[in-house]
C-alpha atoms as a PDB file:
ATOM      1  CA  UNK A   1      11.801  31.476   7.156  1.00  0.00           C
ATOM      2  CA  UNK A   2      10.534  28.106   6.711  1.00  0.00           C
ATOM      3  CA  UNK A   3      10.128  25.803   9.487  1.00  0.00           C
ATOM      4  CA  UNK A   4       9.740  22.117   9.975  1.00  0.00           C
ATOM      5  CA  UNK A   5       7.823  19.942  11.883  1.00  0.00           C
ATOM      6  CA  UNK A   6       9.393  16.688  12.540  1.00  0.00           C
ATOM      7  CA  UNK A   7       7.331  13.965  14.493  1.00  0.00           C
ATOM      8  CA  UNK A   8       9.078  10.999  16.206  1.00  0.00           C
ATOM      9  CA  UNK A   9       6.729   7.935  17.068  1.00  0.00           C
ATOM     10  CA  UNK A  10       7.706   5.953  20.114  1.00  0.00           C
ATOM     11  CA  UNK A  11       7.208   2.698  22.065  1.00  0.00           C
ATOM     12  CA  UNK A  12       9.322   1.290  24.196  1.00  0.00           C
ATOM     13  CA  UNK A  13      12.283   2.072  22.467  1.00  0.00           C
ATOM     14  CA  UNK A  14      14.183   3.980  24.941  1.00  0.00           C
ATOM     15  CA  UNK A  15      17.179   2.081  24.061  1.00  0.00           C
ATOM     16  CA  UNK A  16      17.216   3.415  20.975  1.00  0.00           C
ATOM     17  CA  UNK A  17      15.290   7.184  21.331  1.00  0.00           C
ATOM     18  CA  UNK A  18      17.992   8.559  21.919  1.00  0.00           C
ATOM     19  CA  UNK A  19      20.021   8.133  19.085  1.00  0.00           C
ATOM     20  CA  UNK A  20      16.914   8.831  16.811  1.00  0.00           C
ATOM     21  CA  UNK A  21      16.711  12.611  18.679  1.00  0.00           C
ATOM     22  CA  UNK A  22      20.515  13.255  18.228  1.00  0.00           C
ATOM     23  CA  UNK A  23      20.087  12.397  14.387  1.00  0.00           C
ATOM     24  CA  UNK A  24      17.460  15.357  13.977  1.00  0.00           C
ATOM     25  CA  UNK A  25      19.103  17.849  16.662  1.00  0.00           C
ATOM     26  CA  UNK A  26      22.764  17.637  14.032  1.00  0.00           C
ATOM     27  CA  UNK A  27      20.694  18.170  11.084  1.00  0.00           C
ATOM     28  CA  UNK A  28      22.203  21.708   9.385  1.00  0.00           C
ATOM     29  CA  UNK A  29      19.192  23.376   9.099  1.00  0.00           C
ATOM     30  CA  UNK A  30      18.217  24.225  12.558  1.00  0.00           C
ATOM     31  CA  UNK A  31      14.436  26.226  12.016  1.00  0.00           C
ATOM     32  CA  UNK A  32      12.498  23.066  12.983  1.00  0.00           C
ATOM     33  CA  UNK A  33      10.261  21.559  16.429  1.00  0.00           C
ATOM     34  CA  UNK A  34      10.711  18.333  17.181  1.00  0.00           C
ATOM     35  CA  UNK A  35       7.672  16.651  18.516  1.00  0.00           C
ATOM     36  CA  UNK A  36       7.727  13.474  19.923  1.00  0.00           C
ATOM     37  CA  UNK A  37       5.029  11.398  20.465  1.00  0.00           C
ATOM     38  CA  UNK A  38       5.231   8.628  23.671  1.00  0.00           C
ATOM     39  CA  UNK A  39       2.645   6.162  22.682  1.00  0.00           C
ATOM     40  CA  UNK A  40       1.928   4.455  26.304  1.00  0.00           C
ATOM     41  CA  UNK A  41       5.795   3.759  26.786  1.00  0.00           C
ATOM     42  CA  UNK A  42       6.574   1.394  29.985  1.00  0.00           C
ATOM     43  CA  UNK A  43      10.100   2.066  29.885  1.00  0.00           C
ATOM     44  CA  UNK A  44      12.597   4.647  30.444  1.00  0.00           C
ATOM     45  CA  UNK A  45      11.123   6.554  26.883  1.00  0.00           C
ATOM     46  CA  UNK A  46      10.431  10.073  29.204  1.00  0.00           C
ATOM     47  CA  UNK A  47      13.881   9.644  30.943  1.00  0.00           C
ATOM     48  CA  UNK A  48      15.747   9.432  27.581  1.00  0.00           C
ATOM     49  CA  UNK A  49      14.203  12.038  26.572  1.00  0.00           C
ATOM     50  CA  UNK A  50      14.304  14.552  29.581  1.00  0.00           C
ATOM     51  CA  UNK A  51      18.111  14.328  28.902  1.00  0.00           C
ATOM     52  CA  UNK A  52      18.138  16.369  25.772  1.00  0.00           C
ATOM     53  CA  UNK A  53      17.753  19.931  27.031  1.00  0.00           C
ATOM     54  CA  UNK A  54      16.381  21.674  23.465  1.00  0.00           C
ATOM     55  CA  UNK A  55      13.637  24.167  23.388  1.00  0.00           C
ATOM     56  CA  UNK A  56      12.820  22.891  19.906  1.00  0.00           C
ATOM     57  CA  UNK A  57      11.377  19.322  22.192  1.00  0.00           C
ATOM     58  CA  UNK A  58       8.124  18.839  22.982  1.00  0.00           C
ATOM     59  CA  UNK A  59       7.290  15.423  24.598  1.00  0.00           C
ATOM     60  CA  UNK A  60       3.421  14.547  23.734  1.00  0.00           C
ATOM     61  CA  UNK A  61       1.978  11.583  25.856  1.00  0.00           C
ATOM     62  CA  UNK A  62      -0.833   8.638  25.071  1.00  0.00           C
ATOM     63  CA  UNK A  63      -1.706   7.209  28.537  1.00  0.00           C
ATOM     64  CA  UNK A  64      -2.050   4.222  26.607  1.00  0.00           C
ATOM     65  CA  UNK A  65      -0.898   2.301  23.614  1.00  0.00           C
ATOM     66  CA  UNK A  66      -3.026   3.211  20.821  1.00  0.00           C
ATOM     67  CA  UNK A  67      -1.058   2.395  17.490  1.00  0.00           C
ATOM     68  CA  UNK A  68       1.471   3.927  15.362  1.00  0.00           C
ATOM     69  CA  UNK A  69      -1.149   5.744  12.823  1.00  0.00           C
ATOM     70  CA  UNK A  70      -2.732   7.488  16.029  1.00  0.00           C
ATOM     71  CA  UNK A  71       0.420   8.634  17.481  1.00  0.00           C
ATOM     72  CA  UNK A  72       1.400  10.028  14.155  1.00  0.00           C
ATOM     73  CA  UNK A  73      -1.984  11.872  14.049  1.00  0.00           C
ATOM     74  CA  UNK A  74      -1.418  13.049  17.406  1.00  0.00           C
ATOM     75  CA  UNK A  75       1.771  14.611  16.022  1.00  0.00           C
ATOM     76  CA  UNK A  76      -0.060  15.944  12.809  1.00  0.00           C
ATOM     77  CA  UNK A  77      -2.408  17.848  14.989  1.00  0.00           C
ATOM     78  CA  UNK A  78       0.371  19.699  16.763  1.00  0.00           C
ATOM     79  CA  UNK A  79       2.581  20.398  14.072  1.00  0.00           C
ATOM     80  CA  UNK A  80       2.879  24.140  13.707  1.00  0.00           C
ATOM     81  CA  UNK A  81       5.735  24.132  11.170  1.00  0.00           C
ATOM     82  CA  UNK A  82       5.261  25.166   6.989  1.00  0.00           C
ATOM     83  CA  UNK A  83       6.953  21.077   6.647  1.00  0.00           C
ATOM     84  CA  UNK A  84       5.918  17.792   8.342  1.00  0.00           C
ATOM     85  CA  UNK A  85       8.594  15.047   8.336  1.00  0.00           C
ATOM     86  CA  UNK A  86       8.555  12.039  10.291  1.00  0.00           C
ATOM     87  CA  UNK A  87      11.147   9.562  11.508  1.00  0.00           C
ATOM     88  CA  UNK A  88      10.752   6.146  13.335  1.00  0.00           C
ATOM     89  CA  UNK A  89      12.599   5.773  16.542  1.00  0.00           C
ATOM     90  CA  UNK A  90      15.058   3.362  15.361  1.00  0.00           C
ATOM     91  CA  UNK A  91      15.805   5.028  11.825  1.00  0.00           C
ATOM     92  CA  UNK A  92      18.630   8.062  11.688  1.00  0.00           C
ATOM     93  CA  UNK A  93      19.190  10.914   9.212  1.00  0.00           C
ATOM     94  CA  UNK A  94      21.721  12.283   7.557  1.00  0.00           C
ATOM     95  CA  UNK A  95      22.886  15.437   9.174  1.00  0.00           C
ATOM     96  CA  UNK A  96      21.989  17.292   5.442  1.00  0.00           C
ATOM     97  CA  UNK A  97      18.574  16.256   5.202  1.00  0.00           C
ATOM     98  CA  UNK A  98      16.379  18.890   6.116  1.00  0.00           C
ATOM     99  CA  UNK A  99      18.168  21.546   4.103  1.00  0.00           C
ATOM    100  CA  UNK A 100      18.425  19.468   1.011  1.00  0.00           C
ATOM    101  CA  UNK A 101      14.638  18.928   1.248  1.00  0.00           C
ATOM    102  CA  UNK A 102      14.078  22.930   2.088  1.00  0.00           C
ATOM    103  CA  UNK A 103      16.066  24.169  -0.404  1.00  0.00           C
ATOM    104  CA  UNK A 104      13.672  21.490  -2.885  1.00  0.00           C
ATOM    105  CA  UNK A 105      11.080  22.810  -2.221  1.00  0.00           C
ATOM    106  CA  UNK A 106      11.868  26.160  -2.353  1.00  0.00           C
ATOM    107  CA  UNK A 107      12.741  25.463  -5.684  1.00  0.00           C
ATOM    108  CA  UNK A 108       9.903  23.685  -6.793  1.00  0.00           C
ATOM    109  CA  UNK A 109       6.568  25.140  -5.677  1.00  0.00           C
ATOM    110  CA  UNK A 110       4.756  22.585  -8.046  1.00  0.00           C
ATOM    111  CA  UNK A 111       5.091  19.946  -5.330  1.00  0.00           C
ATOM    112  CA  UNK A 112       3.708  19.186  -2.500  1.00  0.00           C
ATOM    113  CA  UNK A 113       6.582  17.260  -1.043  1.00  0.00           C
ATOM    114  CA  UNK A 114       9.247  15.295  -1.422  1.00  0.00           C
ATOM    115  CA  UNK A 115      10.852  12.196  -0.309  1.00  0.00           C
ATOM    116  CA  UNK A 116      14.355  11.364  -0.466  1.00  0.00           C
ATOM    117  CA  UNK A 117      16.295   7.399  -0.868  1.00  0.00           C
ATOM    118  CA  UNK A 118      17.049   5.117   1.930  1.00  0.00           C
ATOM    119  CA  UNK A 119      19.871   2.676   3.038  1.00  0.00           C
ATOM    120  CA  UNK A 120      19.119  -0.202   5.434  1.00  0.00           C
ATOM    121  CA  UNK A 121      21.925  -1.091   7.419  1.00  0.00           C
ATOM    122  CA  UNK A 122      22.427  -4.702   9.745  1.00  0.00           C
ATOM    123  CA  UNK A 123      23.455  -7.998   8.904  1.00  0.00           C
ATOM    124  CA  UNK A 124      22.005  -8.204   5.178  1.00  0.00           C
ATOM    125  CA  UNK A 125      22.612  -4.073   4.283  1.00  0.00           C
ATOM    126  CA  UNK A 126      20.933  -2.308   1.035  1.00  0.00           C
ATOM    127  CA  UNK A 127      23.211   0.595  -0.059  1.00  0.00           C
ATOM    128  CA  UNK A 128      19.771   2.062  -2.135  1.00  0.00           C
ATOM    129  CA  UNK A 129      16.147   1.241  -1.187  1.00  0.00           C
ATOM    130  CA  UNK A 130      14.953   3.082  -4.021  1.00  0.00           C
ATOM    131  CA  UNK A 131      16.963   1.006  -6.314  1.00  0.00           C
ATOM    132  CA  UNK A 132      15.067  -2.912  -5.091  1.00  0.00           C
ATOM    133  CA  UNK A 133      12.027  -1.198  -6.693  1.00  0.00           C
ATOM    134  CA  UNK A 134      11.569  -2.271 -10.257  1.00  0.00           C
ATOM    135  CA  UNK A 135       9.236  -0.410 -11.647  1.00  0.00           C
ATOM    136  CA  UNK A 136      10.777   3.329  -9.923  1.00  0.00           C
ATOM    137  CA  UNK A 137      14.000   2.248 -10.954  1.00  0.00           C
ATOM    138  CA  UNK A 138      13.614   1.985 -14.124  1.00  0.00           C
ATOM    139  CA  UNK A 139      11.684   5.715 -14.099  1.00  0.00           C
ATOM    140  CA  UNK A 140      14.822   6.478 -12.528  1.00  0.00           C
ATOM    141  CA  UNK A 141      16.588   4.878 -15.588  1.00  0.00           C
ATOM    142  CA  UNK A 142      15.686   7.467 -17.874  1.00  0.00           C
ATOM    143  CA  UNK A 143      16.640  10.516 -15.838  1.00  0.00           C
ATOM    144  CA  UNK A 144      19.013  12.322 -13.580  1.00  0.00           C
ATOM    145  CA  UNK A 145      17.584  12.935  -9.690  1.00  0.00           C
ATOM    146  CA  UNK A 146      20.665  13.293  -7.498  1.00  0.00           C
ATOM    147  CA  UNK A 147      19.970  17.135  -6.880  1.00  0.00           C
ATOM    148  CA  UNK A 148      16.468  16.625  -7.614  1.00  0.00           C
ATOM    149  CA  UNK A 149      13.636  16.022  -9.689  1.00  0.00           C
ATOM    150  CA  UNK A 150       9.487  16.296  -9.655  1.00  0.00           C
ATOM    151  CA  UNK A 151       8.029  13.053 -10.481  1.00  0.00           C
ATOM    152  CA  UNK A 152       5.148  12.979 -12.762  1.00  0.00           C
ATOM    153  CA  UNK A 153       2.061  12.854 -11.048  1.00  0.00           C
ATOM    154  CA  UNK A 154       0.947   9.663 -12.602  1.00  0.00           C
ATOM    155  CA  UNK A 155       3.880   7.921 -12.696  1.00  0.00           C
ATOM    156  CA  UNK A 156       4.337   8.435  -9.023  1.00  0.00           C
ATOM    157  CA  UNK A 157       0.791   7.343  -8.535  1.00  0.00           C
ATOM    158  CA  UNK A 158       1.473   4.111 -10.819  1.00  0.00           C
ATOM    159  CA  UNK A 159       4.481   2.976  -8.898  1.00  0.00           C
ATOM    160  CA  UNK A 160       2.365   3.258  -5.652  1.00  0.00           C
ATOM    161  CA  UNK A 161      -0.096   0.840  -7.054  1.00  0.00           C
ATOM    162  CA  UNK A 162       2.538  -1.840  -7.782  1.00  0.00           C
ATOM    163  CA  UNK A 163       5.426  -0.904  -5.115  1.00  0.00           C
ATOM    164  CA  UNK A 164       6.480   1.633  -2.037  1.00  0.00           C
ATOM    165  CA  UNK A 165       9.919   3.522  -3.347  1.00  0.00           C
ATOM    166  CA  UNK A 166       8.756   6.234  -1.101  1.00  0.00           C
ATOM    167  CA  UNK A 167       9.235   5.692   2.616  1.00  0.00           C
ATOM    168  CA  UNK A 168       7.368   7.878   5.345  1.00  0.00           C
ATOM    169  CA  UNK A 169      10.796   8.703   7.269  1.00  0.00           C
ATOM    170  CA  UNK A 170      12.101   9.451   4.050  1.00  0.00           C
ATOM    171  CA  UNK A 171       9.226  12.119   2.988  1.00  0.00           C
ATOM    172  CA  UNK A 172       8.868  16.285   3.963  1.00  0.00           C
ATOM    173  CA  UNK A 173       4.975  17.191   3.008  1.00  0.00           C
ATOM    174  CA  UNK A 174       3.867  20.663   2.995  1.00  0.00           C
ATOM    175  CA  UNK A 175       1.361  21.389   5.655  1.00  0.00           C
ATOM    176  CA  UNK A 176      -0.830  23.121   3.613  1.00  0.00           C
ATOM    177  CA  UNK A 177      -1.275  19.966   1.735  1.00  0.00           C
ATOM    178  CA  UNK A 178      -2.817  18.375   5.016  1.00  0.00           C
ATOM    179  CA  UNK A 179      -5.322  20.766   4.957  1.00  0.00           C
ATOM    180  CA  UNK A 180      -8.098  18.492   3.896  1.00  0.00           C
ATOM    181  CA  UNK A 181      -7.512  16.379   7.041  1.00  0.00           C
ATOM    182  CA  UNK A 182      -5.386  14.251   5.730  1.00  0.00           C
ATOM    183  CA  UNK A 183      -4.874  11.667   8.403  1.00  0.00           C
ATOM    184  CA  UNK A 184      -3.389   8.100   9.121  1.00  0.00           C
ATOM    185  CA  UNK A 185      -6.128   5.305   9.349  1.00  0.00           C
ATOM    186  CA  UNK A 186      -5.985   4.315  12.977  1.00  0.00           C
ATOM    187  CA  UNK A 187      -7.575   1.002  12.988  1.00  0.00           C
ATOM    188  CA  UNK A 188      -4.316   0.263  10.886  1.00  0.00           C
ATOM    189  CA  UNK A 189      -1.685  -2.004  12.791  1.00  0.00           C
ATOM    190  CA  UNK A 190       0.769  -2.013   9.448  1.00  0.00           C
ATOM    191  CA  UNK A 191       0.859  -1.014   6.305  1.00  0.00           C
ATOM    192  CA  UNK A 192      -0.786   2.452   7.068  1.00  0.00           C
ATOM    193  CA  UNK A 193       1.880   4.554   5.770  1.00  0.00           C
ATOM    194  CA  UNK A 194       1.525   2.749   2.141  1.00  0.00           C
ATOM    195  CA  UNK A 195      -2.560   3.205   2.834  1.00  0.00           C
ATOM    196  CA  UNK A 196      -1.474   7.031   3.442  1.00  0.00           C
ATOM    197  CA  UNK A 197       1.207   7.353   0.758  1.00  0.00           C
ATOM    198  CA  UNK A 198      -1.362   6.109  -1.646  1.00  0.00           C
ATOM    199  CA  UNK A 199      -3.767   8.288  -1.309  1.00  0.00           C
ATOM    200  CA  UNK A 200      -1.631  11.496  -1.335  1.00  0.00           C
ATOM    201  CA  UNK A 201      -0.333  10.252  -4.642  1.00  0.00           C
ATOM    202  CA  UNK A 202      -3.669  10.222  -6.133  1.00  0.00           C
ATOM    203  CA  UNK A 203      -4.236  13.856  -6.195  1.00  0.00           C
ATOM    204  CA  UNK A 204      -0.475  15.693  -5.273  1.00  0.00           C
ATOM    205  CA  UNK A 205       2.651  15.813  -7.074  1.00  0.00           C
ATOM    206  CA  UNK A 206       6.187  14.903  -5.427  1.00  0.00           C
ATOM    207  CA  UNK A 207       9.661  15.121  -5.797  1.00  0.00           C
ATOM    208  CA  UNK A 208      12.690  13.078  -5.358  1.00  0.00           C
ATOM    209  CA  UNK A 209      16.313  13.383  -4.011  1.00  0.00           C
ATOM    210  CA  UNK A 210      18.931  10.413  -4.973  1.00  0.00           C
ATOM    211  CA  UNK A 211      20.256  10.558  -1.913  1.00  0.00           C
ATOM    212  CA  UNK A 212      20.309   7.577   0.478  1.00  0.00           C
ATOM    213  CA  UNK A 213      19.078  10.144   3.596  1.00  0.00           C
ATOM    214  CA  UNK A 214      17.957   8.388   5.800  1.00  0.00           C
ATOM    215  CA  UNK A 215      19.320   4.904   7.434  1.00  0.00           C
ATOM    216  CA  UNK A 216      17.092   2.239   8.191  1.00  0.00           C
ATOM    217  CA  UNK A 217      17.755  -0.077  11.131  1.00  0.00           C
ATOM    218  CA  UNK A 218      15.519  -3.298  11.324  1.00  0.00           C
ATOM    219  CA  UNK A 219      15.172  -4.064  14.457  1.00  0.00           C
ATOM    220  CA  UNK A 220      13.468  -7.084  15.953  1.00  0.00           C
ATOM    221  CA  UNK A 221      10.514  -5.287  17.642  1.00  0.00           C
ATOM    222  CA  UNK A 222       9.553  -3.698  14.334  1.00  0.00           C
ATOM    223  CA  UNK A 223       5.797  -2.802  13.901  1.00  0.00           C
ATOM    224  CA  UNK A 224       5.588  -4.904  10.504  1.00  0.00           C
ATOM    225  CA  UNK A 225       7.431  -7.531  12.375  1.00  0.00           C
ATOM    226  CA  UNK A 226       4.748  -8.112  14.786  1.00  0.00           C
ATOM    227  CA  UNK A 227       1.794  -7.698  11.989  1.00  0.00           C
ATOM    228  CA  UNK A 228       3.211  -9.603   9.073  1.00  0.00           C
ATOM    229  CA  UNK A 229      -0.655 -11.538   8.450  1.00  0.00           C
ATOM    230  CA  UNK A 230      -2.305  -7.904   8.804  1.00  0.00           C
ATOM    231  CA  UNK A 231       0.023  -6.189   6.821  1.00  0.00           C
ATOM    232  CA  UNK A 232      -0.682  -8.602   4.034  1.00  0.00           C
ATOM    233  CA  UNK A 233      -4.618  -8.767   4.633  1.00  0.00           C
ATOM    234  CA  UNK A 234      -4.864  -4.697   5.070  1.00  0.00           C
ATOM    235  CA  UNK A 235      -3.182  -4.334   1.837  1.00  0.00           C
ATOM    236  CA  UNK A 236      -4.817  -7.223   0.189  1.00  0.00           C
ATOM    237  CA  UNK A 237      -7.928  -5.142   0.748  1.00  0.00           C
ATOM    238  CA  UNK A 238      -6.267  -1.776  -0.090  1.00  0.00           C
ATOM    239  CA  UNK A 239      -5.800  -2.799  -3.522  1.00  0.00           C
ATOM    240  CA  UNK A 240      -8.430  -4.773  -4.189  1.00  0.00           C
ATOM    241  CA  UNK A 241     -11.016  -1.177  -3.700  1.00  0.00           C
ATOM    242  CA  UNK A 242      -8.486   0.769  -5.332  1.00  0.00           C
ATOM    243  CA  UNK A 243      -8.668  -1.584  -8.772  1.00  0.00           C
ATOM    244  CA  UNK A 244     -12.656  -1.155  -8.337  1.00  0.00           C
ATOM    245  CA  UNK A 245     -12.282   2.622  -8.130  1.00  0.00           C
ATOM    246  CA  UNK A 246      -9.938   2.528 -11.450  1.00  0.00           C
ATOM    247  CA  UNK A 247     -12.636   0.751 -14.093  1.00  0.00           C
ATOM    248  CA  UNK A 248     -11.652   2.599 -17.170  1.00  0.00           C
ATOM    249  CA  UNK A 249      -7.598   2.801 -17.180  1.00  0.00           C
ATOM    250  CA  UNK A 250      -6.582  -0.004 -18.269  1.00  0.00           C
ATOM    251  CA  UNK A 251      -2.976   0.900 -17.150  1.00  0.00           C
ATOM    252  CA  UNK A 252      -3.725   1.403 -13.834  1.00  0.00           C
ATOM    253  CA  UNK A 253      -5.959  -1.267 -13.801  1.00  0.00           C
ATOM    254  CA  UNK A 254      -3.403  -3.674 -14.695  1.00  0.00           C
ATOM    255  CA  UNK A 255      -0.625  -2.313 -12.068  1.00  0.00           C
ATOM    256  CA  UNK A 256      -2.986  -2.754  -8.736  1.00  0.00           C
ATOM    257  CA  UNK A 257      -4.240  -6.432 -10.430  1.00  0.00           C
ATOM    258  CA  UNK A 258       0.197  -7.266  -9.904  1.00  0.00           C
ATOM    259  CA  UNK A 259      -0.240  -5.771  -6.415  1.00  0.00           C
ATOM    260  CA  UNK A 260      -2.888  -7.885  -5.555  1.00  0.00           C
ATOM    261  CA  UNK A 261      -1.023 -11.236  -6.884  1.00  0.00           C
ATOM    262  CA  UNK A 262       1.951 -10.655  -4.828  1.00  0.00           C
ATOM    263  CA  UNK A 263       0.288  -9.254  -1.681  1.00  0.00           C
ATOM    264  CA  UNK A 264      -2.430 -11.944  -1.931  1.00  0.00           C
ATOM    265  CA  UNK A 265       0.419 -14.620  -2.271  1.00  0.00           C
ATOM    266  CA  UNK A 266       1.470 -13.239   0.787  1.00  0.00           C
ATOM    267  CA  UNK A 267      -0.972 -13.606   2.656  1.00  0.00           C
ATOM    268  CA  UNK A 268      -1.376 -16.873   1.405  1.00  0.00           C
ATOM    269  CA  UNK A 269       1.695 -17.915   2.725  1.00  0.00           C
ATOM    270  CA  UNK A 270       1.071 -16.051   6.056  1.00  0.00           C
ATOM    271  CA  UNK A 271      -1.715 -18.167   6.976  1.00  0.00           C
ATOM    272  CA  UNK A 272      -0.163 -21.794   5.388  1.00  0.00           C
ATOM    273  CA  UNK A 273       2.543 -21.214   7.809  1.00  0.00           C
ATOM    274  CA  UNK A 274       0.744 -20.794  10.563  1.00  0.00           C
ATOM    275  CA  UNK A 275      -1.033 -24.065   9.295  1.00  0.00           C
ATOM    276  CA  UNK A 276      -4.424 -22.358   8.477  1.00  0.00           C
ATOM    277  CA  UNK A 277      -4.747 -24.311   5.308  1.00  0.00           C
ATOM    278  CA  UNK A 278      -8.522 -23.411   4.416  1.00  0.00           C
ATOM    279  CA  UNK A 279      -7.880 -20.116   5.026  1.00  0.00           C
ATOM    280  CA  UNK A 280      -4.768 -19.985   3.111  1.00  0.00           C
ATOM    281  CA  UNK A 281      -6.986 -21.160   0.033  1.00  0.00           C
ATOM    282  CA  UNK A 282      -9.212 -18.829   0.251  1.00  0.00           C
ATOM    283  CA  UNK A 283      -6.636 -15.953   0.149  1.00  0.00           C
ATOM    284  CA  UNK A 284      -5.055 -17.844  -2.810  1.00  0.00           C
ATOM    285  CA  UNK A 285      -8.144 -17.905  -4.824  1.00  0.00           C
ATOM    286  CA  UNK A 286      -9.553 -14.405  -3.970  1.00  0.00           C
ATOM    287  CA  UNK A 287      -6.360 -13.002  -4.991  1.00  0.00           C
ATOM    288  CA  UNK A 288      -6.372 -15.146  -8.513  1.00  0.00           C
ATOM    289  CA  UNK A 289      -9.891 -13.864  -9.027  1.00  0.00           C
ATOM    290  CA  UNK A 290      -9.041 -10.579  -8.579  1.00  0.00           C
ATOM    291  CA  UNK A 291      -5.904 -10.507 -10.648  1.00  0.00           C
ATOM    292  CA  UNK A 292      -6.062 -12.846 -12.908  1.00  0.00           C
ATOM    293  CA  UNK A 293      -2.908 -14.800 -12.197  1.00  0.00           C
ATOM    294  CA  UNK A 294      -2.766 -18.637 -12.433  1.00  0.00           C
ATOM    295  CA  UNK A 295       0.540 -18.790 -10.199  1.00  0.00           C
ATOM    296  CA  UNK A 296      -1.937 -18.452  -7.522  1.00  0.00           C
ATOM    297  CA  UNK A 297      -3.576 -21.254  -8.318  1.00  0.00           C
ATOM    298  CA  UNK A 298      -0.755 -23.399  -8.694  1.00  0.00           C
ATOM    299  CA  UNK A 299       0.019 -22.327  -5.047  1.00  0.00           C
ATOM    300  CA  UNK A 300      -3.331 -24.019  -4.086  1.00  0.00           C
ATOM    301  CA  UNK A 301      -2.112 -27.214  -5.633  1.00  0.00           C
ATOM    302  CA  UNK A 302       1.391 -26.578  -3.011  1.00  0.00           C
ATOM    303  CA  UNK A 303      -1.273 -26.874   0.077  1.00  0.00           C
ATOM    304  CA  UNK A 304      -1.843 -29.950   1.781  1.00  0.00           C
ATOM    305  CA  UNK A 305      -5.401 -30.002   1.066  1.00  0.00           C
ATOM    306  CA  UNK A 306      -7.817 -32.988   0.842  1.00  0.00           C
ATOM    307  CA  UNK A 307      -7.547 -34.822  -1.999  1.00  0.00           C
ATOM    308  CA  UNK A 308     -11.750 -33.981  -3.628  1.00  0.00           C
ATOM    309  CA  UNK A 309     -10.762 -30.183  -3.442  1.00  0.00           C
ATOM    310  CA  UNK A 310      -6.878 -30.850  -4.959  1.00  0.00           C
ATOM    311  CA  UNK A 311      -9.078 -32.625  -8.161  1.00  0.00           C
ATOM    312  CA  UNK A 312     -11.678 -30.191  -8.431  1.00  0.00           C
ATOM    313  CA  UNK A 313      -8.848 -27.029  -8.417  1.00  0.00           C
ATOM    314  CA  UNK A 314      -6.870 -29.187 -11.111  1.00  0.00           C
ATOM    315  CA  UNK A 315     -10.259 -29.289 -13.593  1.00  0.00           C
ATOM    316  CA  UNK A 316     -10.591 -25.559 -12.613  1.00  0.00           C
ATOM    317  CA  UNK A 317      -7.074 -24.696 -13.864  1.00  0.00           C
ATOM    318  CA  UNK A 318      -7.520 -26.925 -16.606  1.00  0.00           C
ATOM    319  CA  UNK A 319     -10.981 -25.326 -17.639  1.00  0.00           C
ATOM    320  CA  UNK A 320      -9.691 -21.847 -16.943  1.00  0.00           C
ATOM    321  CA  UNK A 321      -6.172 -22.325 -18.883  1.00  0.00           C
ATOM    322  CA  UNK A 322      -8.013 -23.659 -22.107  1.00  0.00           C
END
């Protein structure tokens, strides 16, 4: 019998928990432990979850806040189950979602896991998270993955250099492919599930469901909400080592250079808003010298810089364009 481990981050979201916990206690396939993981909660987080009286619960405490990554390696170092599967405290699943992804990988014992589509509901809603991926969608395009499908390992790996059409609460991993210590980077804020997706991609093969499993709530104390500038720098930096590590494929090499363009931009944009002009150049630039693409300069040219640095950037463009 195959069990699952499914690992529930918290903070301060007992007025939400609970809805989170009923999700995965109506899920059909009932073989699973539920570990939740109170990351120095100040609210009523132990209360809401004292309520639910299932022997499948076990409550792990920080006495302190630590991070998301950390409480999710807290919960990978307890999980006891054949499956790990995680879920955010403000996300739901679909009651079917366990024993669409068991019966998967029963089926397919060349992957190592599988992850399944979202749907984010609230004021602007997306029916298919999946589908606002370009370059997955148009994998997608060429095949049929309702009941199910293995990905290629490369082209899984290649859409994870340019885009993230596979979503932590939307993923089951087989333990055994955590052996090597797989872990979350801890000194992480956001961004660490890409950081983590990433590298699982590089070596292990994965399979998809087009189902929209799991719903999405965005809520306004989201992690990513909070770290929009370190999200951007963190993965900034993520794909700037990865292209170094990838001298030699030149199709690989020339997905991560679009990464770093549009997370670059970002965090361009990050720090003009928050009126950190030199800064803001600096991100511009390092990103155009990395990838390669003049947009980034034009961007410069957007800033209110002084006037000597707007006419040296224009000769630059000029010089480099020619």
């Amino acid at each position: 019998m195959i069990k699952s481990s499914i690992i529930v981050c918290t903070f301060n979201r007992g007025y939400i928990l609970g809805e989170a916990i009923q999700s995965i206690l109506d899920q059909a396939y009932p073989h699973f432990e539920l570990i939740i993981v109170d990351d120095g909660s100040t609210d009523d987080t132990t209360e809401v979850v004292n309520r639910f009286k299932d022997g499948r619960m076990h409550l792990l405490q920080h006495p302190k806040n630590v991070g998301v990554a950390a409480a999710r390696n807290t919960g990978l170092a307890a999980a006891q189950g054949d499956l790990v599967s995680f879920l955010d405290s403000d996300d739901l699943w679909s009651p079917d979602k366990i024993a669409l992804e068991v019966k998967f990988l029963t089926d397919h014992p060349e992957v190592d896991a599988v992850f399944t589509d979202l749907r984010i509901e609230g004021a602007n809603p997306i029916p298919s998270v999946v589908r606002t991926c370009p370059v997955f969608s148009q994998f997608l395009a060429s095949t049929s993955a309702f009941d199910g499908m293995a990905v290629p390992q490369r082209t899984m790996y290649l859409c994870m250099l340019q885009e993230m059409p596979i979503r932590i609460q939307a993923t089951t991993i087989r333990r055994e492919a955590l052996r090597d210590g797989t872990q979350f980077k801890e000194n992480w804020k956001s961004g660490e599930d890409w950081e983590f997706l990433l590298r699982f991609t590089r070596t292990h093969r994965l399979g998809f469901i087009d189902r929209p499993l799991v719903i999405r709530r965005l809520m306004p104390d989201s992690v990513l909400g909070q770290h929009l500038k370190t999200d951007a720098f963190l993965l900034t930096e993520m794909f700037i080592r990865e292209k170094q590590a990838l001298r030699g494929d030149r199709e690989a090499w020339g997905a991560v250079r679009r990464a770093i363009a549009v997370h670059s931009s970002r965090l361009g944009y990050c720090y003009r808003d928050e009126g950190e002009y030199l800064d803001s150049v600096k991100a511009f630039l390092r990103g155009f010298c990395e990838s390669g693409d003049f947009r980034l300069l034009a961007k410069v040219l957007g800033l209110p810089i002084p006037r000597r640095l707007r006419n040296h950037l224009k000769r630059f463009v000029k010089a480099r364009s020619l």
